[in-house]
N, C-alpha and C. Protein backbone atom coordinates (compact mmCIF):
# COMPACT_ATOMS: atom_id res chain seq x y z
N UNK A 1 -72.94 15.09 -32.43
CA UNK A 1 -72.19 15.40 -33.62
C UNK A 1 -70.76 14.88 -33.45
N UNK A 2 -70.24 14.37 -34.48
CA UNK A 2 -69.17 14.20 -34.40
C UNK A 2 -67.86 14.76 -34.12
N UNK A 3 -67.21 14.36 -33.27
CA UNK A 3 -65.51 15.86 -32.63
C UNK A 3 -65.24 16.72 -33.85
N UNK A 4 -65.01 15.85 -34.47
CA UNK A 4 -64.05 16.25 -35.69
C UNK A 4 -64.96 16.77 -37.05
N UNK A 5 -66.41 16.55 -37.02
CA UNK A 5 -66.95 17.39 -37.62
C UNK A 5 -67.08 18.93 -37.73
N UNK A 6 -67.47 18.62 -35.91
CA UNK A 6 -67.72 19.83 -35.23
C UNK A 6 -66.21 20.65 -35.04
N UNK A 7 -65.28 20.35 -34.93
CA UNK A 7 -64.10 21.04 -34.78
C UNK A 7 -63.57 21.51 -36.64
N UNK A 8 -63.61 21.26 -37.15
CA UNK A 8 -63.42 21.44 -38.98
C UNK A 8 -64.63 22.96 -38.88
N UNK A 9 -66.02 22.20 -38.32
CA UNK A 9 -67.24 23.56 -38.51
C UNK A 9 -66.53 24.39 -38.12
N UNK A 10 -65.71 24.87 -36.94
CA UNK A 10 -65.16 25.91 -36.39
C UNK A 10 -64.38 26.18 -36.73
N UNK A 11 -63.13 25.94 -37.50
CA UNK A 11 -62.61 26.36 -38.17
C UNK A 11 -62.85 26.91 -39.58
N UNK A 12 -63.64 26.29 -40.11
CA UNK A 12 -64.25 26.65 -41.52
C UNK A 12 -65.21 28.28 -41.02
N UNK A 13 -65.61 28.35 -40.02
CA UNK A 13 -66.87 29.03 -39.46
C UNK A 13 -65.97 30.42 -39.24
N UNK A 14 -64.91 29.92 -38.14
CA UNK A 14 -63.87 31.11 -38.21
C UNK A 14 -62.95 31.91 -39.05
N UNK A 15 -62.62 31.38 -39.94
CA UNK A 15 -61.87 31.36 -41.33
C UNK A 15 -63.13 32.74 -42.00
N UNK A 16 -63.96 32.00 -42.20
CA UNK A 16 -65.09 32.83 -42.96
C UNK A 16 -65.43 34.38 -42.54
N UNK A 17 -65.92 34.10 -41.18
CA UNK A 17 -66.35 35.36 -40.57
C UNK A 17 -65.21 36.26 -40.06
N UNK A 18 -63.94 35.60 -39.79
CA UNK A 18 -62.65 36.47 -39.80
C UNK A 18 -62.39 37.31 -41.23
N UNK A 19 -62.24 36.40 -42.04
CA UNK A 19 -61.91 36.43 -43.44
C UNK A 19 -62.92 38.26 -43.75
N UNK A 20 -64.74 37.61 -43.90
CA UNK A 20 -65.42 39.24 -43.73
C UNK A 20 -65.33 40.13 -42.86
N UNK A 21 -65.18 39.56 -41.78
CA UNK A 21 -65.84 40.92 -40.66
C UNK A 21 -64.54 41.32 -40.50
N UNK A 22 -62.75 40.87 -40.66
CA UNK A 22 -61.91 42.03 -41.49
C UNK A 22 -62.42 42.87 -42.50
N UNK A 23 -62.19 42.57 -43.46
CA UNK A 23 -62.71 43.23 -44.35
C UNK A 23 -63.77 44.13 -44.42
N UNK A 24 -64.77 43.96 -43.98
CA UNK A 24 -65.71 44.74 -43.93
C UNK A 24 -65.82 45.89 -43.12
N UNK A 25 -65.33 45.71 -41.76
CA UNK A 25 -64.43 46.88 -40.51
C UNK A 25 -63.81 47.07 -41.12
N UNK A 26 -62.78 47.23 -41.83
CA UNK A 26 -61.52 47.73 -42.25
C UNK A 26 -62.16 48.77 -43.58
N UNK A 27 -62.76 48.17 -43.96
CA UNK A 27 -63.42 48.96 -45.18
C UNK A 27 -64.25 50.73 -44.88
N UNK A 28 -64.66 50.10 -43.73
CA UNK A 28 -65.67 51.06 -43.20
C UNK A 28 -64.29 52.36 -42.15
N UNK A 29 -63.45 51.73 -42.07
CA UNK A 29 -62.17 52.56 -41.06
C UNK A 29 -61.41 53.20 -42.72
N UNK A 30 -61.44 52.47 -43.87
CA UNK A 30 -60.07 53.17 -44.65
C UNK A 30 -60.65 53.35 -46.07
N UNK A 31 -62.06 52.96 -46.17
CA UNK A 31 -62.40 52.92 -47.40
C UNK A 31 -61.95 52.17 -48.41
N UNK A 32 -62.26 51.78 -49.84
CA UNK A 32 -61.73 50.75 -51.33
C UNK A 32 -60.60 51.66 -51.43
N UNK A 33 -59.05 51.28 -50.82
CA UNK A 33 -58.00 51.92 -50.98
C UNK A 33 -57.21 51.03 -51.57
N UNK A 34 -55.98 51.08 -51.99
CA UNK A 34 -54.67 50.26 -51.95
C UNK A 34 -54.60 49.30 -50.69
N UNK A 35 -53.87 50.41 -49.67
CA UNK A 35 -54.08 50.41 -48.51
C UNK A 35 -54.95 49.77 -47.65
N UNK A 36 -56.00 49.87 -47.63
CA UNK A 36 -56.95 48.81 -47.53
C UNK A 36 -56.55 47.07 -48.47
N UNK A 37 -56.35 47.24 -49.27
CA UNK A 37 -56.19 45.84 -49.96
C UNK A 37 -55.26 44.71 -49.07
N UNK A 38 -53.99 46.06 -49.10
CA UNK A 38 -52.94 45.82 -48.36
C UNK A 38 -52.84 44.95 -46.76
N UNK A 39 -53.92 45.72 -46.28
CA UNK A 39 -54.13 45.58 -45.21
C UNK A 39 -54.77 44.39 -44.76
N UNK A 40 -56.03 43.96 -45.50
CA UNK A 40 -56.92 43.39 -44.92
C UNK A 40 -56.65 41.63 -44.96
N UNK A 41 -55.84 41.06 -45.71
CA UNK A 41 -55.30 40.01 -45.38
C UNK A 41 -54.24 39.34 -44.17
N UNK A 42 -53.53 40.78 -43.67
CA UNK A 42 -52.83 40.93 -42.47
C UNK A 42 -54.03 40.69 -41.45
N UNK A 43 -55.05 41.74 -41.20
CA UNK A 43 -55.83 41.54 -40.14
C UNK A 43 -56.73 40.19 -40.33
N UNK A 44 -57.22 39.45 -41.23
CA UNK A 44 -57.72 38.46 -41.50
C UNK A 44 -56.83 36.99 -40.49
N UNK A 45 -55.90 37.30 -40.88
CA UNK A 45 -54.82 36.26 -39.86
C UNK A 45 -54.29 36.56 -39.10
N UNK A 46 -54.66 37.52 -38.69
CA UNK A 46 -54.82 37.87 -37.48
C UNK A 46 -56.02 37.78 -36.55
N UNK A 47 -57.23 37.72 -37.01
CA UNK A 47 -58.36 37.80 -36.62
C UNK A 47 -58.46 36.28 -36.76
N UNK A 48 -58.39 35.30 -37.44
CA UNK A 48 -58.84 33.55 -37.82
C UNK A 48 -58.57 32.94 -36.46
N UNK A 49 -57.35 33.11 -35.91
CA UNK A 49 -56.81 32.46 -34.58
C UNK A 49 -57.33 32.60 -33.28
N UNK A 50 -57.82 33.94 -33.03
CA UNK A 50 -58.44 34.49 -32.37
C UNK A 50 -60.21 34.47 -31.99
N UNK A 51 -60.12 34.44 -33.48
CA UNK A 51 -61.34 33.84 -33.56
C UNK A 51 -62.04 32.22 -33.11
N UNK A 52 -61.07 31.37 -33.40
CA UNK A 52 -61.53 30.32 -33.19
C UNK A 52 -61.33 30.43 -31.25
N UNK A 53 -60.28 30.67 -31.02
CA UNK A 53 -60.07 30.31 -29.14
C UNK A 53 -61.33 31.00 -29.07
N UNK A 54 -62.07 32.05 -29.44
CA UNK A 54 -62.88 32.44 -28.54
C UNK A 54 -64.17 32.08 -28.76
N UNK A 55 -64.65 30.87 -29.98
CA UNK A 55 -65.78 30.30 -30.01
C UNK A 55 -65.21 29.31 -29.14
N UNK A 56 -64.59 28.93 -28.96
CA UNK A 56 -64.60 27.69 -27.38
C UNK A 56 -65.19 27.96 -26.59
N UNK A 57 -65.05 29.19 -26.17
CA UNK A 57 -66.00 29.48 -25.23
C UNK A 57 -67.35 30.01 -25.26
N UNK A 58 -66.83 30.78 -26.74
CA UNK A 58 -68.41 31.30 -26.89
C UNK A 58 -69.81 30.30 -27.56
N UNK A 59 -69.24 29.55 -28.12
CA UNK A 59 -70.19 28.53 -28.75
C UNK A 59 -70.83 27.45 -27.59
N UNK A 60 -70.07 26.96 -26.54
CA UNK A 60 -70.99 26.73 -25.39
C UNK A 60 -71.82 27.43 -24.74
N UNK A 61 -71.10 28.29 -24.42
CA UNK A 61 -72.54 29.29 -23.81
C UNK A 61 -73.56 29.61 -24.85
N UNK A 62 -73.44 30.14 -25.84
CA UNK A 62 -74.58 30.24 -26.93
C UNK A 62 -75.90 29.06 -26.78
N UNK A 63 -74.92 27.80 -26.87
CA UNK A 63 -75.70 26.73 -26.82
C UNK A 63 -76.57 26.45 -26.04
N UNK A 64 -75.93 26.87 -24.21
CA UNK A 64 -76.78 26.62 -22.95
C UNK A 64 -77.82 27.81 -23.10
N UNK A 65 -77.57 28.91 -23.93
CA UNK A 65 -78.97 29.96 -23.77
C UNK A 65 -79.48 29.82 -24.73
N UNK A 66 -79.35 28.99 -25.76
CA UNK A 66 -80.22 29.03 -27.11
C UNK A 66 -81.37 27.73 -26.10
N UNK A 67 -80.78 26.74 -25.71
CA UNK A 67 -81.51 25.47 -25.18
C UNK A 67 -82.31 26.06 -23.93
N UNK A 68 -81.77 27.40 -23.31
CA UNK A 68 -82.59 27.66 -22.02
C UNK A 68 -83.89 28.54 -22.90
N UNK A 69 -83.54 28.84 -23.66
CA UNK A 69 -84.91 29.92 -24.14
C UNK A 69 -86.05 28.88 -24.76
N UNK A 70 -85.47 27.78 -25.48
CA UNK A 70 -86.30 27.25 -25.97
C UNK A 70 -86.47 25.33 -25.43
N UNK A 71 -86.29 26.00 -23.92
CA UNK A 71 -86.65 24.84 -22.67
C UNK A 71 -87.81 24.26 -22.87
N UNK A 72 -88.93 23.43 -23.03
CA UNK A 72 -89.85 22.92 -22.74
C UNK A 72 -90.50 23.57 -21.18
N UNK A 73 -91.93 24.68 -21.18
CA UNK A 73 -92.46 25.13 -19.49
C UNK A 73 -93.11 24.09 -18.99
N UNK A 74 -92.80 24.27 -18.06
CA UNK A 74 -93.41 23.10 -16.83
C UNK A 74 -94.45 23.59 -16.43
């Protein structure tokens, strides 16, 4: 795949699932508040940055156990 495909996927990928899985934790901690409204764009960018450093690492390893489970048996 291409660097720069694959690096855009991860960002687009992180963006997204930061973007919900704020929101959706936060929802479940404060309930459809103001407060909540308030909130959940703060933790969102907070969560995007974070998110991506840690598919660096996590998206390789994923990869080496998705490819070990579905190894070809000898």
């Amino acid at each position: 795949m291409d660097k720069r495909v694959l690096i855009l996927t991860q960002v687009l990928m992180t963006l997204m699932m930061a973007v919900l899985m704020s929101g959706i934790m936060s929802v479940f901690a404060m309930g459809f508040t103001a407060e909540w409204l308030a909130a959940w764009p703060k933790a969102a960018l907070i969560a995007w940055p974070i998110a991506f450093i840690l598919t660096q690492g996590a998206f390789p390893l994923a990869n080496i156990l998705a490819r070990k489970v579905f190894a070809p048996r000898a």
